[in-house]
N, C-alpha and C. Protein backbone atom coordinates (compact mmCIF):
# COMPACT_ATOMS: atom_id res chain seq x y z
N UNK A 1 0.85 -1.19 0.00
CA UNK A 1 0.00 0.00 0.00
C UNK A 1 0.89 1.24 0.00
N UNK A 2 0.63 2.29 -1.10
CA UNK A 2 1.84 3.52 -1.04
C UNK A 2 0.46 4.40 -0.12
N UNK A 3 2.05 5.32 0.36
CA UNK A 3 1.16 6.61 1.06
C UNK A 3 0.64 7.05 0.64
N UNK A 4 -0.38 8.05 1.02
CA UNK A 4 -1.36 8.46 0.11
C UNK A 4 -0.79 10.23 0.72
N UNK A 5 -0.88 10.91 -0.46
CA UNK A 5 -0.20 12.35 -0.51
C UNK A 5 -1.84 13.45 -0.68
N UNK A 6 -1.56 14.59 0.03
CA UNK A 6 -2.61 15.57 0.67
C UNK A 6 -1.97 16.85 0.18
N UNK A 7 -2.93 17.60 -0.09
CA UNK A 7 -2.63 18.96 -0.56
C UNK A 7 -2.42 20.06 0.26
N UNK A 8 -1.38 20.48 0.76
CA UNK A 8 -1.04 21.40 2.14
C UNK A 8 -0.94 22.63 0.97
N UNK A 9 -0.90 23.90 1.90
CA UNK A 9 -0.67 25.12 1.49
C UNK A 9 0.08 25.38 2.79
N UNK A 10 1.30 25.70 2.53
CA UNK A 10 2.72 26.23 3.23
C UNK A 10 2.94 27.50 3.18
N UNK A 11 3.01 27.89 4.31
CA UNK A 11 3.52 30.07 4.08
C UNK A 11 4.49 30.46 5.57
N UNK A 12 5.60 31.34 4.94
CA UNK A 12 6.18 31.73 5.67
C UNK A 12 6.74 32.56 6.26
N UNK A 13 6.99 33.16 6.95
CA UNK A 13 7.67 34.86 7.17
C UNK A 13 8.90 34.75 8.37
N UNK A 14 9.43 34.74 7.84
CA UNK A 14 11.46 34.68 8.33
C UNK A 14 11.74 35.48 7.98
N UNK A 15 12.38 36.25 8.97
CA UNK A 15 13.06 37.65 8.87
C UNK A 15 14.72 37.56 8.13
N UNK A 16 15.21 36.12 8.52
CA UNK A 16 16.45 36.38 8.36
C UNK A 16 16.79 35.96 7.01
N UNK A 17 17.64 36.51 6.32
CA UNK A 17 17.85 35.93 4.39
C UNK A 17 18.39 34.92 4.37
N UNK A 18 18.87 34.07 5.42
CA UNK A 18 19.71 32.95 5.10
C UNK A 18 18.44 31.67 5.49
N UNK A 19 18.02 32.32 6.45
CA UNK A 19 17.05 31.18 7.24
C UNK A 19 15.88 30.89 6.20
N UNK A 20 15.29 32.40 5.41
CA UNK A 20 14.27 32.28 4.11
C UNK A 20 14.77 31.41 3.22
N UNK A 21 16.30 31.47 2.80
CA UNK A 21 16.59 30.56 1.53
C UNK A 21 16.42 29.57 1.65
N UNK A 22 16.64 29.10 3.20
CA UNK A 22 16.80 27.27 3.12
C UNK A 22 15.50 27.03 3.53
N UNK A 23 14.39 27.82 3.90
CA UNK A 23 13.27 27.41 4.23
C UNK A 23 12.95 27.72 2.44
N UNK A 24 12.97 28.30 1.98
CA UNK A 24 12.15 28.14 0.31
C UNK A 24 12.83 27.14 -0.04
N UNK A 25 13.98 26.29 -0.05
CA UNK A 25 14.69 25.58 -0.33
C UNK A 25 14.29 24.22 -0.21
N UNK A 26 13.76 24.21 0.97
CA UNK A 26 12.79 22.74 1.81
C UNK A 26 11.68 22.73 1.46
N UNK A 27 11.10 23.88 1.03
CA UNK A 27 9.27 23.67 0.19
C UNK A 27 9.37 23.66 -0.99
N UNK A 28 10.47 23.78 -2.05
CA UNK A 28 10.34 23.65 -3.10
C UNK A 28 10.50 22.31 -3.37
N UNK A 29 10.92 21.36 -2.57
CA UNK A 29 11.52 20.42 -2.92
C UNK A 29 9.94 19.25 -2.74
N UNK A 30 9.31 19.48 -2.19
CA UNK A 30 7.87 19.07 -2.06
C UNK A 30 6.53 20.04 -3.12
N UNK A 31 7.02 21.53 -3.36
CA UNK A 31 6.02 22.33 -4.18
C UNK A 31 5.68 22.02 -5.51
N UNK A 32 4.89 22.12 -5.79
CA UNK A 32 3.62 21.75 -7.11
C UNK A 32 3.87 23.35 -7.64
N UNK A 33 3.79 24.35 -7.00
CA UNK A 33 3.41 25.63 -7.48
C UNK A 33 3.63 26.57 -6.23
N UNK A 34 3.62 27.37 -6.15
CA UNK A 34 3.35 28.86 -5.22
C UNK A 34 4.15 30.84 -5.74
N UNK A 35 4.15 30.82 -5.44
CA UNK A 35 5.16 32.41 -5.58
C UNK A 35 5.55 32.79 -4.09
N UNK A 36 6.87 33.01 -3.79
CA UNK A 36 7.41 33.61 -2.90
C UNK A 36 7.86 33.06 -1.90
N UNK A 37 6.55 33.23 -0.65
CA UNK A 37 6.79 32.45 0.47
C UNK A 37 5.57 32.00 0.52
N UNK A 38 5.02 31.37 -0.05
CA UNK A 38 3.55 30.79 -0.40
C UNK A 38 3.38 29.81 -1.89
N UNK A 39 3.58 27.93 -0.72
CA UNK A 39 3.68 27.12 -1.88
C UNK A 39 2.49 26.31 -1.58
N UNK A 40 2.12 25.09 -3.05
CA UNK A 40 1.46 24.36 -2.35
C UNK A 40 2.16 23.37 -2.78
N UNK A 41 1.99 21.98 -1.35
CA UNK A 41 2.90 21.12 -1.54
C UNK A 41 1.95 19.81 -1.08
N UNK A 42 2.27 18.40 -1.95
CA UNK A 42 1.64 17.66 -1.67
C UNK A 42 2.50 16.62 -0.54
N UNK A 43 1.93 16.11 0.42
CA UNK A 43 2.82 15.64 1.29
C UNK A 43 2.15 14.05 2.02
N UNK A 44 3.50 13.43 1.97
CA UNK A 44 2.70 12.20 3.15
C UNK A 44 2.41 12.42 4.12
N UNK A 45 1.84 11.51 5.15
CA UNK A 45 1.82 11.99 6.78
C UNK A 45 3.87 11.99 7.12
N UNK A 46 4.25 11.37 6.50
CA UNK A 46 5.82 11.23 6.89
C UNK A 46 6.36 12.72 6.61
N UNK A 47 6.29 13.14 5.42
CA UNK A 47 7.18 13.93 4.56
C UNK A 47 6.55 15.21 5.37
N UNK A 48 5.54 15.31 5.78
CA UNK A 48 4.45 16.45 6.25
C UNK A 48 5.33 16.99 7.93
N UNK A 49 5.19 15.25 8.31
CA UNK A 49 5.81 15.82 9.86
C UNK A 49 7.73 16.08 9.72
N UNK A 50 8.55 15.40 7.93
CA UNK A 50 9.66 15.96 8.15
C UNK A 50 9.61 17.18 7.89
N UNK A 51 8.68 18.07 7.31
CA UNK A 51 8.87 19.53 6.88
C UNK A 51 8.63 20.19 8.15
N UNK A 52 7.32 19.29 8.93
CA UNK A 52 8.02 20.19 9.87
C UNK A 52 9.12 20.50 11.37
N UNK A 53 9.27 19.42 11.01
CA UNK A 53 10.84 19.04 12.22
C UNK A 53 11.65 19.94 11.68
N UNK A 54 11.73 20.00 9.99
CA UNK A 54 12.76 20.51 9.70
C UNK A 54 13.06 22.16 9.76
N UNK A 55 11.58 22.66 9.39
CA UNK A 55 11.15 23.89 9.84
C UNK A 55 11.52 24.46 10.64
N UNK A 56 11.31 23.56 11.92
CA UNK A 56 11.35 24.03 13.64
C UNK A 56 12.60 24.81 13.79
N UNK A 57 13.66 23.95 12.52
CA UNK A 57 15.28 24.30 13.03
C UNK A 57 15.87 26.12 12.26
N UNK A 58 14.44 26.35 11.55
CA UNK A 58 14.59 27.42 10.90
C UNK A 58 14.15 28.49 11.69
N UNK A 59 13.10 28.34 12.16
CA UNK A 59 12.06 29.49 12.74
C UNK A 59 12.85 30.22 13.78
N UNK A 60 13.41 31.20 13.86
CA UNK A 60 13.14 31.99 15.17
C UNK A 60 11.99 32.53 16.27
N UNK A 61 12.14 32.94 17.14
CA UNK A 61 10.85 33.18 17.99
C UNK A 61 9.74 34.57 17.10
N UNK A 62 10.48 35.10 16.17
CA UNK A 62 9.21 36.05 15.50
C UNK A 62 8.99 35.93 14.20
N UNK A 63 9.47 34.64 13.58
CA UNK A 63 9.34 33.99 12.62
C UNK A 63 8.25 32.89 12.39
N UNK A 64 6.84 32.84 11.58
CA UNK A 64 5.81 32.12 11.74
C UNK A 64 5.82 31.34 10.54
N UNK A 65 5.43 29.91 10.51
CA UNK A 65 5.01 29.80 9.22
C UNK A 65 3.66 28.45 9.43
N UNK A 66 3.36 28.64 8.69
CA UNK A 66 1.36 28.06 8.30
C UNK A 66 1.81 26.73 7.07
N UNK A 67 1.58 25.46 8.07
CA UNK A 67 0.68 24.59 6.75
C UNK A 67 -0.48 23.92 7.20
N UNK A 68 -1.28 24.26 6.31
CA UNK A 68 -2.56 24.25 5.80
C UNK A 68 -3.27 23.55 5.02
N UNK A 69 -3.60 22.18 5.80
CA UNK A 69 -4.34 21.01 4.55
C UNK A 69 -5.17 21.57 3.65
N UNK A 70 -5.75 21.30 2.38
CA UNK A 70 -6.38 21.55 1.74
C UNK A 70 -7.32 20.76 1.43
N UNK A 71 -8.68 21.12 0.94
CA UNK A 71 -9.87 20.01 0.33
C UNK A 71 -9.71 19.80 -0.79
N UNK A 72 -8.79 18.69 -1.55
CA UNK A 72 -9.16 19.05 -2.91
C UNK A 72 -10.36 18.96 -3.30
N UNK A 73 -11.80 18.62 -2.71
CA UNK A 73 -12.77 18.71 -3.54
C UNK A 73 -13.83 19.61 -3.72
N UNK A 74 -13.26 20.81 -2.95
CA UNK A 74 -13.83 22.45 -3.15
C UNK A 74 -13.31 22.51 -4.41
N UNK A 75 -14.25 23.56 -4.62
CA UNK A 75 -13.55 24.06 -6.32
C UNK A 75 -12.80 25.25 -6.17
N UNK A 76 -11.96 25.58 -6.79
CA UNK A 76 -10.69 26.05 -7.07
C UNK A 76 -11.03 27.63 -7.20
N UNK A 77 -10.98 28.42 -6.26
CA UNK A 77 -10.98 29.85 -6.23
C UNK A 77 -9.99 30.83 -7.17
N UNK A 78 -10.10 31.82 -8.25
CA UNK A 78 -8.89 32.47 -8.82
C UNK A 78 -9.25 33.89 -8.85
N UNK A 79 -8.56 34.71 -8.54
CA UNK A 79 -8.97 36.09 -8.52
C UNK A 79 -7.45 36.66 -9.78
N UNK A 80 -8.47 37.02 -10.51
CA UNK A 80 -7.29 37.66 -11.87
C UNK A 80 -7.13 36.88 -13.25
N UNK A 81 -6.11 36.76 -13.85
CA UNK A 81 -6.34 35.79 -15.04
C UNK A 81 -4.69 34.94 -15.15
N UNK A 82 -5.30 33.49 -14.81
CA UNK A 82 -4.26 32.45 -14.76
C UNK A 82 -3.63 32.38 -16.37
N UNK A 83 -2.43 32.13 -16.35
CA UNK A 83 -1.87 31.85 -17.83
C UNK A 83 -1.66 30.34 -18.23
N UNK A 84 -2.01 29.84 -19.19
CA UNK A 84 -2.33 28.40 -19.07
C UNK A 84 -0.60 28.08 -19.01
N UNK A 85 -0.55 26.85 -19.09
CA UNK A 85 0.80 25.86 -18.55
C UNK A 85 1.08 25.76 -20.44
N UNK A 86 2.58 25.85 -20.59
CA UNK A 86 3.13 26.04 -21.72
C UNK A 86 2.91 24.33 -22.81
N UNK A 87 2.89 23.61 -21.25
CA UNK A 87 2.89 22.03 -22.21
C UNK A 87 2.12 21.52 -21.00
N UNK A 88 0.49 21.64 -21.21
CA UNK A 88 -0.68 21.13 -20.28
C UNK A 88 -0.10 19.75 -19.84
N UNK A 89 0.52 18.63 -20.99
CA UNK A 89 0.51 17.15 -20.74
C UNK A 89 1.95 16.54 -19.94
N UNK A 90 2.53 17.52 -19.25
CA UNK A 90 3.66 17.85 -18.72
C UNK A 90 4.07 18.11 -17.68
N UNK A 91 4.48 17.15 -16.30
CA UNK A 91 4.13 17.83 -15.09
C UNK A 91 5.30 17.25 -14.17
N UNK A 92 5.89 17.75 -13.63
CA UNK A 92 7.20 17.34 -12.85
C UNK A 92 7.45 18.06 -11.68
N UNK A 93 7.40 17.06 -11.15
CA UNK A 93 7.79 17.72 -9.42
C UNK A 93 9.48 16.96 -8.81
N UNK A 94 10.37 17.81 -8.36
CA UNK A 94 11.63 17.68 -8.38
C UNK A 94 12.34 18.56 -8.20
């Protein structure tokens, strides 16, 4: 039986530039998509609780960051105009 992977929404605010890089560094490596400090990442229960062990070692005391299961079976909110994906049949996470 494989794990079964959940749609988190990850966000973060780290003051310090070194501590931001390696924290964007650790959600990209799980992210589907986001901009900035705001990804979404699909995760096991494993991979979910290493992001955030690994997190812990980032955060300072006025440094917060949010993950946030998601429903995938709400429908999909967009405010503005999305640009479609250059090659729809094409999808890589890595």
């Amino acid at each position: 039986m494989s794990a079964q992977r959940h749609l988190h929404l990850a966000a973060y605010d780290i003051r310090d530039d070194r501590l931001r890089v390696a924290a964007l560094k650790l959600l990209r490596a799980y992210a589907t998509g986001g901009q900035k400090s705001v990804h979404e990442v699909w995760l096991t229960a494993a991979e979910k609780r290493a992001v955030l062990a690994d997190m812990v070692h980032l955060l300072d005391e006025e440094d917060r960051f949010l993950l946030l299961r998601l429903d995938t079976r709400s429908p999909t909110q967009v405010i503005g105009r999305g640009q479609p994906a250059a090659n729809p049949d094409y999808f890589y996470i890595g």
